[in-house]
Protein backbone atom coordinates (compact mmCIF):
# COMPACT_ATOMS: atom_id res chain seq x y z
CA UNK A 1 104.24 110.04 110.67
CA UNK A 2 101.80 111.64 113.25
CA UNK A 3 101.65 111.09 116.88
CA UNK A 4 98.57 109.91 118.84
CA UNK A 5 96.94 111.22 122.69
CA UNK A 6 93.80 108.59 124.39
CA UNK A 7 92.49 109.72 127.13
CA UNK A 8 90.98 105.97 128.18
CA UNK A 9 88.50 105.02 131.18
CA UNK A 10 87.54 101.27 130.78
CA UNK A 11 85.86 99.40 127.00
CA UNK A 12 88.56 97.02 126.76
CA UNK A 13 87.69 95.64 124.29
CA UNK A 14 87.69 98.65 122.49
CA UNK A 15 91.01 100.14 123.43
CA UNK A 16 92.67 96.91 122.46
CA UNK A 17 91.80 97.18 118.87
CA UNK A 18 92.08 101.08 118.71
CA UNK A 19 95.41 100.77 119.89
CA UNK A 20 96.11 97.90 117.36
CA UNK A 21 94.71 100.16 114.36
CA UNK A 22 96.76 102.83 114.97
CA UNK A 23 100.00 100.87 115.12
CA UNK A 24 99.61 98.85 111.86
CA UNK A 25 99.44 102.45 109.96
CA UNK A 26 101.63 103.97 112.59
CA UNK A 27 104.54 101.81 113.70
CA UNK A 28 106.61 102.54 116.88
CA UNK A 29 109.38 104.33 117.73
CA UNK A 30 108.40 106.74 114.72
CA UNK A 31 105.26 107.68 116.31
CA UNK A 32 104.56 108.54 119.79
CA UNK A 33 101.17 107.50 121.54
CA UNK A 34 100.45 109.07 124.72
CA UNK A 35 97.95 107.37 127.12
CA UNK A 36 96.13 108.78 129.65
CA UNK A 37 93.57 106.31 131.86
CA UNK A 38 91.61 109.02 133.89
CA UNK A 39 90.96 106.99 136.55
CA UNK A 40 89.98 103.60 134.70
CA UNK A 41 91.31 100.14 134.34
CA UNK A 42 94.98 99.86 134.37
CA UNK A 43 95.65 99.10 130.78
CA UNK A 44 99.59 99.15 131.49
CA UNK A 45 100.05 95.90 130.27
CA UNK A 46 98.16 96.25 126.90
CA UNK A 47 99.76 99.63 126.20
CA UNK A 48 103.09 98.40 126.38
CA UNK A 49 102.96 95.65 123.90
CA UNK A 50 102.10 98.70 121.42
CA UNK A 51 105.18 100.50 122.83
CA UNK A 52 103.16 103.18 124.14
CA UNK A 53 103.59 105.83 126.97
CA UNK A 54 101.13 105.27 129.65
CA UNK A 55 100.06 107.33 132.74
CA UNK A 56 97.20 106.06 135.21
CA UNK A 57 95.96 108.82 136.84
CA UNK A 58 93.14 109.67 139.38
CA UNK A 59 90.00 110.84 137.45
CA UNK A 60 90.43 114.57 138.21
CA UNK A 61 87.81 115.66 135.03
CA UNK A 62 84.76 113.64 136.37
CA UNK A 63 82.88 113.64 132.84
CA UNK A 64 80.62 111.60 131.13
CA UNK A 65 81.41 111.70 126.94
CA UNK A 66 83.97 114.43 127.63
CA UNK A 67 80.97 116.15 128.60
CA UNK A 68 82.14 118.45 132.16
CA UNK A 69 80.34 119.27 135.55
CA UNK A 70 83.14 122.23 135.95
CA UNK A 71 85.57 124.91 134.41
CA UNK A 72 88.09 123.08 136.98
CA UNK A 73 87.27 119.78 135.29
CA UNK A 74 87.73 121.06 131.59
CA UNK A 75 90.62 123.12 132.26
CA UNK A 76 91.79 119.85 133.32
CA UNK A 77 91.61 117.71 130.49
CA UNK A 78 93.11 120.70 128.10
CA UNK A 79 96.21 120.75 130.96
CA UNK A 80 97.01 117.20 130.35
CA UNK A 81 96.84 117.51 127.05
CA UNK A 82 98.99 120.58 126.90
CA UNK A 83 101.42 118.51 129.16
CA UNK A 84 101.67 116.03 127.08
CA UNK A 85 101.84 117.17 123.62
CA UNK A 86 104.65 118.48 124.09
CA UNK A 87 106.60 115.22 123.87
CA UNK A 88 105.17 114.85 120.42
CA UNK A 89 108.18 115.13 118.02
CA UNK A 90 106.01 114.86 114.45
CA UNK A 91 104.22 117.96 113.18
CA UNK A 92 100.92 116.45 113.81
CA UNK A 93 98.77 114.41 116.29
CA UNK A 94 95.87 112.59 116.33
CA UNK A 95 92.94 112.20 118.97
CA UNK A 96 92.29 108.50 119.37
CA UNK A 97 88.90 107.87 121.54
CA UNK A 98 87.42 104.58 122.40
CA UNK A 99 85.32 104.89 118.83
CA UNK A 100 87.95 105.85 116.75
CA UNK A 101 89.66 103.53 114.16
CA UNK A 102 92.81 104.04 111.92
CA UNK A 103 91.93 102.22 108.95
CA UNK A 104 94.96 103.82 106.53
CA UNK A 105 97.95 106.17 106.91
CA UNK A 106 96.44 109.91 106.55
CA UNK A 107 97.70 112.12 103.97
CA UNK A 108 99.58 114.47 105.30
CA UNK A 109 99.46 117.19 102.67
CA UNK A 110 95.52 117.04 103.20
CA UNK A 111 96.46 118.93 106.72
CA UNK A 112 95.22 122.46 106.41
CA UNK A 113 94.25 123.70 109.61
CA UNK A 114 95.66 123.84 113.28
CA UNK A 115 92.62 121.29 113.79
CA UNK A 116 91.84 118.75 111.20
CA UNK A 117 88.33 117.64 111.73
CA UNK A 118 84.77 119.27 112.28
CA UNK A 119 81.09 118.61 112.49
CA UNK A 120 79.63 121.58 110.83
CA UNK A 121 75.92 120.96 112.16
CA UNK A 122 77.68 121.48 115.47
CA UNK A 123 77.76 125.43 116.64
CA UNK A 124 78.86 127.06 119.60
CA UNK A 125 76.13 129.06 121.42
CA UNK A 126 75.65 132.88 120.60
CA UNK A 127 77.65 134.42 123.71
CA UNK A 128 80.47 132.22 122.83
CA UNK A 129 80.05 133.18 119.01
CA UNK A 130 80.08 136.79 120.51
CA UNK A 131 82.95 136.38 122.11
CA UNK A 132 85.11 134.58 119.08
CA UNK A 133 84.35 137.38 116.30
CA UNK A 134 85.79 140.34 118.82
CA UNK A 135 89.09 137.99 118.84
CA UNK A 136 89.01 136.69 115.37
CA UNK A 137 88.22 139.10 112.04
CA UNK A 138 87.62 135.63 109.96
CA UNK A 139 84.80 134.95 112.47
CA UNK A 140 83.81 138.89 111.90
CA UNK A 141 80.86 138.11 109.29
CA UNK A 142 79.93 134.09 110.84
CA UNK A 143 75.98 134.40 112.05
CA UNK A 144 77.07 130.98 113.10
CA UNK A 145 80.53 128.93 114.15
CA UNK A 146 80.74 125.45 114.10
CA UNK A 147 83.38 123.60 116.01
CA UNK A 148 85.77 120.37 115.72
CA UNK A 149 88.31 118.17 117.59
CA UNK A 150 85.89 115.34 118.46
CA UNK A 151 87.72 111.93 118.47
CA UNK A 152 89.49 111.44 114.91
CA UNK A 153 90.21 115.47 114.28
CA UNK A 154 94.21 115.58 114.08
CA UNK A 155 95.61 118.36 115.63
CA UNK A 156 99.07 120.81 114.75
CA UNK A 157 101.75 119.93 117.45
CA UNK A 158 103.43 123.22 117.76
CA UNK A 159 100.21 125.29 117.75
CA UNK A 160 98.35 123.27 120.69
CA UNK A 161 101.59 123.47 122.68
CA UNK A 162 101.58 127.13 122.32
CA UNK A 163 97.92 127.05 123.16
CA UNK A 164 97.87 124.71 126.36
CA UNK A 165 101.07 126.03 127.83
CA UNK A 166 100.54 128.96 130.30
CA UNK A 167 98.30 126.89 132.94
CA UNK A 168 96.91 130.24 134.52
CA UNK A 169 95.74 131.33 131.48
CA UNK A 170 94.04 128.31 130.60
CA UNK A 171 92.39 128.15 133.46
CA UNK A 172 90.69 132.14 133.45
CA UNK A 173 89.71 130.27 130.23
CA UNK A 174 88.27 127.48 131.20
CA UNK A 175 86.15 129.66 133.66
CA UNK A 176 85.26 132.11 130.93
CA UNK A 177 84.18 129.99 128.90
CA UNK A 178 81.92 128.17 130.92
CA UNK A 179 80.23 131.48 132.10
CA UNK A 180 79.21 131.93 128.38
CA UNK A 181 78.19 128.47 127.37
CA UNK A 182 75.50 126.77 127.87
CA UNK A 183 76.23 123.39 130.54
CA UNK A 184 75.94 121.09 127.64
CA UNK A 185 78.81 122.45 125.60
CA UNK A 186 81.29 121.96 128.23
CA UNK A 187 82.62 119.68 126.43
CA UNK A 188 86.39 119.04 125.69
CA UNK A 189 85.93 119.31 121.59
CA UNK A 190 84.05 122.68 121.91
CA UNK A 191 86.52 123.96 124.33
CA UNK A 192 89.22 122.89 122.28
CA UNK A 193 87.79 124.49 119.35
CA UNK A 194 87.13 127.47 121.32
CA UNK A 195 90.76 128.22 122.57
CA UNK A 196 91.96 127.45 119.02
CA UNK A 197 89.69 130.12 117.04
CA UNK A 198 89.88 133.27 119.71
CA UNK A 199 93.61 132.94 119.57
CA UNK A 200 93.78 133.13 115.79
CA UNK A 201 93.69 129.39 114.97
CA UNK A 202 91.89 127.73 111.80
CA UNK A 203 89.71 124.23 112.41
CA UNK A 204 88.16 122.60 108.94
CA UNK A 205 87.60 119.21 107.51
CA UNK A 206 90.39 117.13 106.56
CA UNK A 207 89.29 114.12 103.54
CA UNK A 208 89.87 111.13 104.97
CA UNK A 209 87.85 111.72 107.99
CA UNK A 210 84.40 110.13 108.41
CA UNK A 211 81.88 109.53 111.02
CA UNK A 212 79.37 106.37 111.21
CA UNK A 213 76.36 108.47 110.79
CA UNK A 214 78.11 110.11 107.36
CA UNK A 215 75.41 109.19 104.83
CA UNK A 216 78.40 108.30 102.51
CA UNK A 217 79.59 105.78 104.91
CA UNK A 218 79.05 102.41 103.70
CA UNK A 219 79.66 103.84 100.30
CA UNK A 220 83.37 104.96 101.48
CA UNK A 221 84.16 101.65 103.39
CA UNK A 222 83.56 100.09 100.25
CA UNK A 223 85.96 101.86 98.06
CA UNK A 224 88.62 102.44 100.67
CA UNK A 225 88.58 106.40 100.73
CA UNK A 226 88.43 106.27 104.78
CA UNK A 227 91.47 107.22 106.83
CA UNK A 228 90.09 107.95 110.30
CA UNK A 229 86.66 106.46 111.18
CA UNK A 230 84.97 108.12 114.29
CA UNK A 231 81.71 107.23 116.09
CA UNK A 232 82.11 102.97 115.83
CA UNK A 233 81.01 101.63 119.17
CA UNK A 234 80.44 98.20 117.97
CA UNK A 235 83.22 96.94 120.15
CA UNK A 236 81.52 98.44 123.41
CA UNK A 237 81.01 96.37 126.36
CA UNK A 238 77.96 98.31 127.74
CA UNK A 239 78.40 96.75 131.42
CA UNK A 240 81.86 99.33 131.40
């Protein structure tokens, strides 16, 4: 069993069937799904016919695509997750997003890293490279370092508790890391990733992740080899 945090705004129509996915391969009480609506549509009513714990909140992060105007913004996201993480009672949890489908139970012996899922065409800019190798010798010899935990990457309980608890730290973080990036990697997935690698954690690919732009896509829909599918918006209602 894994656990599940979705951080939701509005889409509906979207949330109704991620939601729905995740509980056919991931029946309650055994797994825990956290729900966050920063700021949205209340979707109380929806989240508790999938026995979910749901929190409607005042949008604090102000972000468009998890994409951030602020350090105060990003170090808010990574706080609520931190918070709530730590009700997570299975070794593992998974980011559910408004594009992100559960089509089969994951494997858990596939789970290698702290964070399980990466787009390795995706690399964080050279001062923030700079900074990672001083803090971690596997990063010594990188020219480049690519990043994860988009929507879909399943993350190690324990570790991102340990990562996300000690709020002042987090936020010095949040403001360090912003000085060094570039404004559009303030993102929560590069962030993520960020926190995870200078303090010693691992991020790689886990093999039933895929992504709708995957050139092996249709080809893995076909013969069932897809666990976690990230990147469908075909359920978008592009008036929300």
């Amino acid at each position: 069993m894994i656990d599940a945090y979705y951080q939701c705004f509005r889409q509906e129509r979207a949330f109704r069937e991620v939601l729905r996915r995740f509980r056919l391969a991931y029946p309650a009480p055994q797994s825990k799904v956290v729900i966050v609506s920063d700021g949205g549509d209340d979707f109380s009513h929806i989240a508790a016919i999938h026995d979910c714990d749901y929190h409607q909140m005042q949008n604090k992060t102000n972000n468009k695509n998890l994409v951030f105007s602020k350090a105060e913004s990003i170090f808010e996201y990574a706080h609520r997750l931190g918070t709530y993480c730590k009700e997570f009672s299975n070794s593992h949890f998974l980011l559910l997003e408004d594009d992100v489908l559960t089509l089969k139970c994951v494997q858990e012996k596939t789970l290698l890293y702290d964070i399980n899922g990466c787009n390795k065409n995706e690399f964080f800019d050279q001062p923030v490279s700079h900074e990672l190798r001083k803090h971690n010798p596997r990063l010594s010899s990188s020219k480049k370092i690519w990043y994860g935990a988009c929507g879909g990457s399943i993350f190690k309980t324990e570790f991102m508790v340990n990562l996300l608890t000690d709020k002042s730290r987090l936020m010095e973080e949040a403001r360090f890391y912003c000085s060094r990036a570039s404004r559009n990697k303030w993102a929560s997935d590069a962030f993520l990733s960020y926190l995870c690698l200078k303090h010693g954690g691992t991020i790689g690919q886990y093999p039933g992740f895929c992504e709708t732009w995957h050139p092996d896509y249709g080809d893995r829909m076909v013969e069932g080899s897809i666990e976690i599918l990230h990147q469908y918006k075909r359920l978008y209602e592009h008036n929300s």
